[in-house]
N, C-alpha and C. Protein backbone atom coordinates (compact mmCIF):
# COMPACT_ATOMS: atom_id res chain seq x y z
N UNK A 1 3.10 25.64 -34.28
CA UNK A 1 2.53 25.73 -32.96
C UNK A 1 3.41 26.64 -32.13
N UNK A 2 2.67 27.41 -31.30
CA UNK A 2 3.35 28.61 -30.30
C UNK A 2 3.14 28.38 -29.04
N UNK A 3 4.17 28.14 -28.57
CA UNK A 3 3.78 28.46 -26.91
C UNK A 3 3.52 30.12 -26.39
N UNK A 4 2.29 30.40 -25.74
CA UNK A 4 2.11 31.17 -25.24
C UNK A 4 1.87 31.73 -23.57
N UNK A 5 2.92 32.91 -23.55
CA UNK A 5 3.19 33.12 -22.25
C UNK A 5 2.07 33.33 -21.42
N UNK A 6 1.56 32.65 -20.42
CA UNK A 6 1.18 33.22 -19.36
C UNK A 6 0.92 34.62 -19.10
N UNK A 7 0.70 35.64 -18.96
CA UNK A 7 0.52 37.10 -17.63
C UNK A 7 -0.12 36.63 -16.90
N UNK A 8 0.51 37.66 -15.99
CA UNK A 8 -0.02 37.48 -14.67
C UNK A 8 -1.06 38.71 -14.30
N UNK A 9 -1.41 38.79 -14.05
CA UNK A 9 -2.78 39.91 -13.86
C UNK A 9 -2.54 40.19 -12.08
N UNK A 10 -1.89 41.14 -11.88
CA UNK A 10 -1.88 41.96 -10.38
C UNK A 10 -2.87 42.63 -9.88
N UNK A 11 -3.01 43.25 -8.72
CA UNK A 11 -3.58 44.24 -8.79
C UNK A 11 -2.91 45.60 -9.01
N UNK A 12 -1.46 45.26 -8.96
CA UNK A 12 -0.79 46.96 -9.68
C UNK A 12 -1.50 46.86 -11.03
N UNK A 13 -2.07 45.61 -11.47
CA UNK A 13 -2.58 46.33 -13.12
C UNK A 13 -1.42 45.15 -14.06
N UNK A 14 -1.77 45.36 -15.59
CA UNK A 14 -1.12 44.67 -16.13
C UNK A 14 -1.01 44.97 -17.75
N UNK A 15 -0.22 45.01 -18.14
CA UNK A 15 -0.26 45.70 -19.91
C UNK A 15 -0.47 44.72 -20.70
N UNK A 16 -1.12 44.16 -21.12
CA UNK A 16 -1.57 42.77 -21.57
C UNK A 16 -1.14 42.59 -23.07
N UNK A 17 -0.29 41.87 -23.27
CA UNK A 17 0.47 41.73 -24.41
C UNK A 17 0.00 40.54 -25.24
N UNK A 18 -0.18 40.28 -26.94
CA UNK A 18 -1.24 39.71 -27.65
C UNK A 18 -0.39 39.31 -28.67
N UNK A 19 -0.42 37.98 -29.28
CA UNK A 19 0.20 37.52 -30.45
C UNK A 19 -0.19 37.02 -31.56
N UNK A 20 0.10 36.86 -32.55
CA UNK A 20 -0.73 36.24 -33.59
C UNK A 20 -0.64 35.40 -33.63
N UNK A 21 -1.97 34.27 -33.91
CA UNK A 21 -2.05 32.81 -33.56
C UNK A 21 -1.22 31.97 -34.97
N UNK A 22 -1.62 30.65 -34.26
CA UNK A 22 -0.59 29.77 -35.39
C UNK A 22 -1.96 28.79 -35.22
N UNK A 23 -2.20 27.53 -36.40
CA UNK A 23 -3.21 27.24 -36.27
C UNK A 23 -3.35 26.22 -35.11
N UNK A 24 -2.17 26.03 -34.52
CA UNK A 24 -2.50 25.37 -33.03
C UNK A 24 -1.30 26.05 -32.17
N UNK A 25 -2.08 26.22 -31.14
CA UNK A 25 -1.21 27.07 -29.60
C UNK A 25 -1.00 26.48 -29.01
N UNK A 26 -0.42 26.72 -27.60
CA UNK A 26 -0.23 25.87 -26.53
C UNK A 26 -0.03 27.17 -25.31
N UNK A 27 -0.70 26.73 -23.85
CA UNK A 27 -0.13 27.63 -23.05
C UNK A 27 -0.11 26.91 -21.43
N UNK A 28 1.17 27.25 -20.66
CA UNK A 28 1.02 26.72 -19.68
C UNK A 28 -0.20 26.90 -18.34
N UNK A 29 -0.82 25.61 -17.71
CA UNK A 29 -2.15 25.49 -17.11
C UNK A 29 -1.56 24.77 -15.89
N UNK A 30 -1.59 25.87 -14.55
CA UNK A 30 -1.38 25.19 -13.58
C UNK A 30 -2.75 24.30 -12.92
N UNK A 31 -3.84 24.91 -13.13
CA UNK A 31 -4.79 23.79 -13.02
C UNK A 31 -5.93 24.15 -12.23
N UNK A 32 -5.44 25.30 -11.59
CA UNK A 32 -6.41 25.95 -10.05
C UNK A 32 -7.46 27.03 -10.69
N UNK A 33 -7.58 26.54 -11.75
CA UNK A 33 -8.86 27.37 -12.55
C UNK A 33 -8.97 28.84 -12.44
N UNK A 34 -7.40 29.35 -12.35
CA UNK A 34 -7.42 30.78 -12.58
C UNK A 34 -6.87 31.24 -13.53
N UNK A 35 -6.69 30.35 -14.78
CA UNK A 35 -5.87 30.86 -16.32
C UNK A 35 -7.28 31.00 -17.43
N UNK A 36 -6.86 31.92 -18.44
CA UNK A 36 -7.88 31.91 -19.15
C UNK A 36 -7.20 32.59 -20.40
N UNK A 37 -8.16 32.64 -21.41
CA UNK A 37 -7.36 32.66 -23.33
C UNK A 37 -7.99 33.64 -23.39
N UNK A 38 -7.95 34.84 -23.45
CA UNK A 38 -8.82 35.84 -24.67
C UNK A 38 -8.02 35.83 -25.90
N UNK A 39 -9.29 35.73 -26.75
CA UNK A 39 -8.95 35.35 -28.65
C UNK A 39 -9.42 36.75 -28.80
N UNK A 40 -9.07 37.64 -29.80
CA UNK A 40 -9.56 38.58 -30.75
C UNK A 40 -9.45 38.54 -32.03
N UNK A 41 -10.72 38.02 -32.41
CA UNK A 41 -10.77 37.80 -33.60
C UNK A 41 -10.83 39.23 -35.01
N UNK A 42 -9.69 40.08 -35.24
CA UNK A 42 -10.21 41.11 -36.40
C UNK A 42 -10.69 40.82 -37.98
N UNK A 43 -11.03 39.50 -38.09
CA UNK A 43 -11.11 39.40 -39.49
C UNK A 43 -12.71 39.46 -39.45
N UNK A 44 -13.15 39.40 -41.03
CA UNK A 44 -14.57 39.81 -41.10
C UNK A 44 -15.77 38.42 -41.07
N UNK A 45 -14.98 37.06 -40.48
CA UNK A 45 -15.94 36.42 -40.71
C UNK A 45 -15.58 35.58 -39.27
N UNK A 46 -16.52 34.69 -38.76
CA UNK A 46 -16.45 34.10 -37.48
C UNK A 46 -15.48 33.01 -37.25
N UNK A 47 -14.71 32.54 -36.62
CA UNK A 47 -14.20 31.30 -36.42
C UNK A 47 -14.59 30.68 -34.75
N UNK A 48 -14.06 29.65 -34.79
CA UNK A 48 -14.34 29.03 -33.81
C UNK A 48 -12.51 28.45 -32.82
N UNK A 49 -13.03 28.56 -31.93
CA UNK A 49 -11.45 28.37 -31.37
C UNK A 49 -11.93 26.97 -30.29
N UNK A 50 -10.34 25.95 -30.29
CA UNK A 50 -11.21 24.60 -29.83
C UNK A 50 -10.06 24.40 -29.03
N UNK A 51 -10.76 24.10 -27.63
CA UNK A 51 -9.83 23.80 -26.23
C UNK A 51 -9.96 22.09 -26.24
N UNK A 52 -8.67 21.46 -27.11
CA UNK A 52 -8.73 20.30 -26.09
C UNK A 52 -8.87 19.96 -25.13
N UNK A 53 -9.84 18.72 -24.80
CA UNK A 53 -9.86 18.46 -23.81
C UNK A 53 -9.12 16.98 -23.37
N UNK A 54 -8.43 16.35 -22.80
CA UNK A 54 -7.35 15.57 -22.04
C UNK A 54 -8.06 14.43 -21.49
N UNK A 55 -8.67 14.82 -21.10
CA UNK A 55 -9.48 13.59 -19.89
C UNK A 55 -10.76 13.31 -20.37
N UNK A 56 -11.60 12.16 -20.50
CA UNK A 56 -13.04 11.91 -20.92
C UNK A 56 -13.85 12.45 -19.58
N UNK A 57 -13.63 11.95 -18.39
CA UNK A 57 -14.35 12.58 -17.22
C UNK A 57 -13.60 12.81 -16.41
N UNK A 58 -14.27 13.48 -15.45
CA UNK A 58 -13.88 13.71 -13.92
C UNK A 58 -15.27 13.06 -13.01
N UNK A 59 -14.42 13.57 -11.86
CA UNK A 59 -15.28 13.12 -11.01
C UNK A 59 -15.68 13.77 -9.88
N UNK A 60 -16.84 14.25 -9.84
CA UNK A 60 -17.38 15.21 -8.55
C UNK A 60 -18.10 14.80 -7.89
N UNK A 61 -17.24 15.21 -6.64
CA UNK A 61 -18.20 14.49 -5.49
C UNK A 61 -19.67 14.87 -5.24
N UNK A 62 -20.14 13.83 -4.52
CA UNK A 62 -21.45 14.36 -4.51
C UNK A 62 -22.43 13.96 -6.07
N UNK A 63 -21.61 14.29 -6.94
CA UNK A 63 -22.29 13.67 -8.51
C UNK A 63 -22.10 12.84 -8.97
N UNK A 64 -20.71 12.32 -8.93
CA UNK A 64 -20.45 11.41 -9.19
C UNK A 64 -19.43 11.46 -10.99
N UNK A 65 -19.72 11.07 -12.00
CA UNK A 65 -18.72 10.79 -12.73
C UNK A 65 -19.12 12.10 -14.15
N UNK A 66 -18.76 12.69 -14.27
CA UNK A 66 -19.25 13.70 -15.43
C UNK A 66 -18.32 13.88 -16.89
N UNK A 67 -18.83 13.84 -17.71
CA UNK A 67 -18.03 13.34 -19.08
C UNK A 67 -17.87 14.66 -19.59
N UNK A 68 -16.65 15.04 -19.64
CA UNK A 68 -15.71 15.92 -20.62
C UNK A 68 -15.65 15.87 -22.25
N UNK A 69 -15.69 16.99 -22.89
CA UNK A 69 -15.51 16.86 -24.26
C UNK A 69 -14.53 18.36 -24.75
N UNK A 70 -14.01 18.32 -25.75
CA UNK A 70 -13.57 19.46 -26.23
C UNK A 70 -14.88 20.50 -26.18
N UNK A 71 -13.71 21.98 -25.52
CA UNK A 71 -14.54 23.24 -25.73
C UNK A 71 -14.24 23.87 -26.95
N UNK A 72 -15.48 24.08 -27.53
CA UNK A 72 -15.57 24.85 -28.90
C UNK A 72 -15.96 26.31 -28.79
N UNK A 73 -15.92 27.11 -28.84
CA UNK A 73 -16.56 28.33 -28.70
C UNK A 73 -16.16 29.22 -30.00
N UNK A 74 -17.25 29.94 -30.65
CA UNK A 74 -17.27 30.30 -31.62
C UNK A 74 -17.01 32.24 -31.00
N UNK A 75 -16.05 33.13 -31.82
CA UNK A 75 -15.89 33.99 -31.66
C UNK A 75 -16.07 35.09 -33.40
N UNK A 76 -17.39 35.65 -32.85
CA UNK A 76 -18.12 36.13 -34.14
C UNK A 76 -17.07 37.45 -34.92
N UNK A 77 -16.84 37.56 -35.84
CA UNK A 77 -16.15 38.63 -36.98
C UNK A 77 -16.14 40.01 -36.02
N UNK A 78 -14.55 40.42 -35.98
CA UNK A 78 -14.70 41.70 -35.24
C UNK A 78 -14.74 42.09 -33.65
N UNK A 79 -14.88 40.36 -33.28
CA UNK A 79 -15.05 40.53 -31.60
C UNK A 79 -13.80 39.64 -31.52
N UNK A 80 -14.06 39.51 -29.31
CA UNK A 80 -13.37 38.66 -28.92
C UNK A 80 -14.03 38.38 -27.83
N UNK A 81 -13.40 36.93 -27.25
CA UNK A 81 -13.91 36.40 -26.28
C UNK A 81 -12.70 36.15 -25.15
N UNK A 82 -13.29 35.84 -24.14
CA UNK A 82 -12.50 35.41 -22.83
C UNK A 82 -13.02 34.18 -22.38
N UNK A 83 -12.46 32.93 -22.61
CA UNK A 83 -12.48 31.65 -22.59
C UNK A 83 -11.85 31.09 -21.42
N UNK A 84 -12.64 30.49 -20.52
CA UNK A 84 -11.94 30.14 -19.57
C UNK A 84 -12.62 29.88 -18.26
N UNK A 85 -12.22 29.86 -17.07
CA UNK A 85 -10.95 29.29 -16.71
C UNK A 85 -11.06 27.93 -16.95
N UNK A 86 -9.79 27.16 -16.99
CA UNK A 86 -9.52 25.92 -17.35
C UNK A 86 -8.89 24.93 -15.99
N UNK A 87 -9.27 23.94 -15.83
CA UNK A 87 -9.46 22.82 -14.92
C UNK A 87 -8.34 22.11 -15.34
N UNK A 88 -7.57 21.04 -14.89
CA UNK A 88 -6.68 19.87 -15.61
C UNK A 88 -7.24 19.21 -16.47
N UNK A 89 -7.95 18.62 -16.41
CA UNK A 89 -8.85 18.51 -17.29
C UNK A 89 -8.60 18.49 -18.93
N UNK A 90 -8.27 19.79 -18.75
CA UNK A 90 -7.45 20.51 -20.44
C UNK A 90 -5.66 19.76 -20.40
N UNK A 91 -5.26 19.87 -19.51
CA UNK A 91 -3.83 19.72 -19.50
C UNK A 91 -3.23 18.34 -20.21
N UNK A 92 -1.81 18.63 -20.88
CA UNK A 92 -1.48 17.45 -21.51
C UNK A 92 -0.61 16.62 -20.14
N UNK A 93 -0.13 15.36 -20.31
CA UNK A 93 1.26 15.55 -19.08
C UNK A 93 2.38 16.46 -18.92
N UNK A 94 2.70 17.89 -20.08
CA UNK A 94 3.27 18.83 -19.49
C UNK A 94 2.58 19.95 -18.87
N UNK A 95 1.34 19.52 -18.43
CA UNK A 95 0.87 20.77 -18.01
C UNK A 95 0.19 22.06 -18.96
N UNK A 96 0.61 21.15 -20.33
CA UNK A 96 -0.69 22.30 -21.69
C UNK A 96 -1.49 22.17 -21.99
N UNK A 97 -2.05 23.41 -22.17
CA UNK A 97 -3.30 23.37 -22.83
C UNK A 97 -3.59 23.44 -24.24
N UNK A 98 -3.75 22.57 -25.45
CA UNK A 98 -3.93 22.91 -26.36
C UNK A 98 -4.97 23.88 -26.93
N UNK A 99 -5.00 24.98 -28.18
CA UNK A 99 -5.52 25.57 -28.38
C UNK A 99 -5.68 25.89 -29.86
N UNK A 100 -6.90 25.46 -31.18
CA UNK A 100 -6.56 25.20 -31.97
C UNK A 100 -7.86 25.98 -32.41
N UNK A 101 -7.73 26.95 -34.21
CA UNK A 101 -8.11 27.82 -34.60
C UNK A 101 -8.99 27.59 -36.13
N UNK A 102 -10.32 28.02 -36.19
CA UNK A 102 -10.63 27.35 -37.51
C UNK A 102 -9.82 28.43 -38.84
N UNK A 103 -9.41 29.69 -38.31
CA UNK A 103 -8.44 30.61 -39.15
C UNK A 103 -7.55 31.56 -38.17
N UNK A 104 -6.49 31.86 -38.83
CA UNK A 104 -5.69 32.53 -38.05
C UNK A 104 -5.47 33.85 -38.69
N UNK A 105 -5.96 34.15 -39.62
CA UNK A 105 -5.80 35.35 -39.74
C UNK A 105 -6.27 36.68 -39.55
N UNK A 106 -5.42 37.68 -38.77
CA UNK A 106 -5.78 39.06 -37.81
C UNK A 106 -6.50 38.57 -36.73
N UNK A 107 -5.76 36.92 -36.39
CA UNK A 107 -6.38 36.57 -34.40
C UNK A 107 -5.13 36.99 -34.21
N UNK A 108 -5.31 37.61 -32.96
CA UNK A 108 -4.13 37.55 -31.85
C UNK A 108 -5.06 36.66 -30.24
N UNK A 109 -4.35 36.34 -29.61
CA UNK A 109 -4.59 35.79 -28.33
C UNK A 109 -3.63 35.89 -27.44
N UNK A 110 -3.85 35.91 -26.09
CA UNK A 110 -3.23 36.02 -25.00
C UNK A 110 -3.31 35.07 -23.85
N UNK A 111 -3.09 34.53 -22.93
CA UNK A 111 -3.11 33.95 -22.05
C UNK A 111 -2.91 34.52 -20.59
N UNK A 112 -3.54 34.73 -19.86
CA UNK A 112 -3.50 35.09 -18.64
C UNK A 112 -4.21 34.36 -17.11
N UNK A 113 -3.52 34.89 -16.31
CA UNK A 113 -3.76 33.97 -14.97
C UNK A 113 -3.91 35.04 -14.09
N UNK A 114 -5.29 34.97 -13.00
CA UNK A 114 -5.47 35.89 -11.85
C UNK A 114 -4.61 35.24 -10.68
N UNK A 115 -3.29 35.83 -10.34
CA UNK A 115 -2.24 35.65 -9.71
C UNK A 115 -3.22 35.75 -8.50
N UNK A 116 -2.63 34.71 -7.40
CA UNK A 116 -3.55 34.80 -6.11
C UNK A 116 -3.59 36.19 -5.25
N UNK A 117 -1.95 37.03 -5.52
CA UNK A 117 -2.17 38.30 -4.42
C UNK A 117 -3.48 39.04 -5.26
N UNK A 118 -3.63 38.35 -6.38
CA UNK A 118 -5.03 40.07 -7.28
C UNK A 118 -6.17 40.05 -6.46
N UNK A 119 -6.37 38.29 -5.65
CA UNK A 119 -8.15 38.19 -5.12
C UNK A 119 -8.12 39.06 -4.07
C-alpha cells in the first residue's frame, strides 16, 4: 500500500505528477469535496478501481438519511478517469481515503485537490 501525495492544482498551473499503483492506495482527504483520483489505466484490458466507503449513511437535510456504499468505477483499456470529489464519507479516522485496484499493471494514479485560491 502507497500513500499518495496530494497536488495542489493553482491557478499558476500545475505539473501533475503520476505513480504506479500498488493493489491498495491511500491518499490524504480533507473532506470539503475538492480532492479527486485520476487513474490511467495503459494496459489492454479494463479494470475497475474501488473507493471505500467509511460510513453506511449520511445525513441530508431536508432528505433526511441516505445510505452510502463503496464507489466502483470501471476504467476501460487505454483510458482514464477522474474520480471524484470525495466527501468524509470516504475517510478513515486518519483522514484516508482508501483506494483499491482490480490490476495494477501500467496504472499510474494521482491525487489532486482544487486549492481554494484556483476558484
Amino acid at each position: 500500500m502507497a500513500l499518495l501525495t496530494v497536488q495542489n492544482i493553482a491557478k499558476s498551473g500545475l505539473a501533475p505528477v503520476y505513480a504506479a499503483v500498488a493493489a491498495s492506495d491511500t491518499f490524504l482527504n480533507i473532506g470539503d469535496e475538492r480532492t479527486y483520483l485520476h487513474v490511467k489505466n495503459g494496459s489492454g484490458s479494463s479494470i475497475n478501481v474501488t473507493i471505500t466507503a467509511r460510513k453506511t449513511s449520511v445525513k441530508v437535510p431536508g432528505v433526511g438519511q441516505l445510505a452510502i456504499a463503496n464507489l466502483v468505477v470501471a476504467v476501460p483499456a487505454t483510458s482514464e478517469r477522474i474520480i471524484g470529489p470525495f466527501s468524509e464519507a470516504f475517510n478513515d479516522s486518519d483522514g484516508l481515503v482508501t483506494v483499491g485496484y482490480s490490476a495494477t499493471t501500467t496504472v499510474t494514479a494521482g491525487a489532486f485537490r482544487m486549492a481554494p485560491d484556483s476558484l
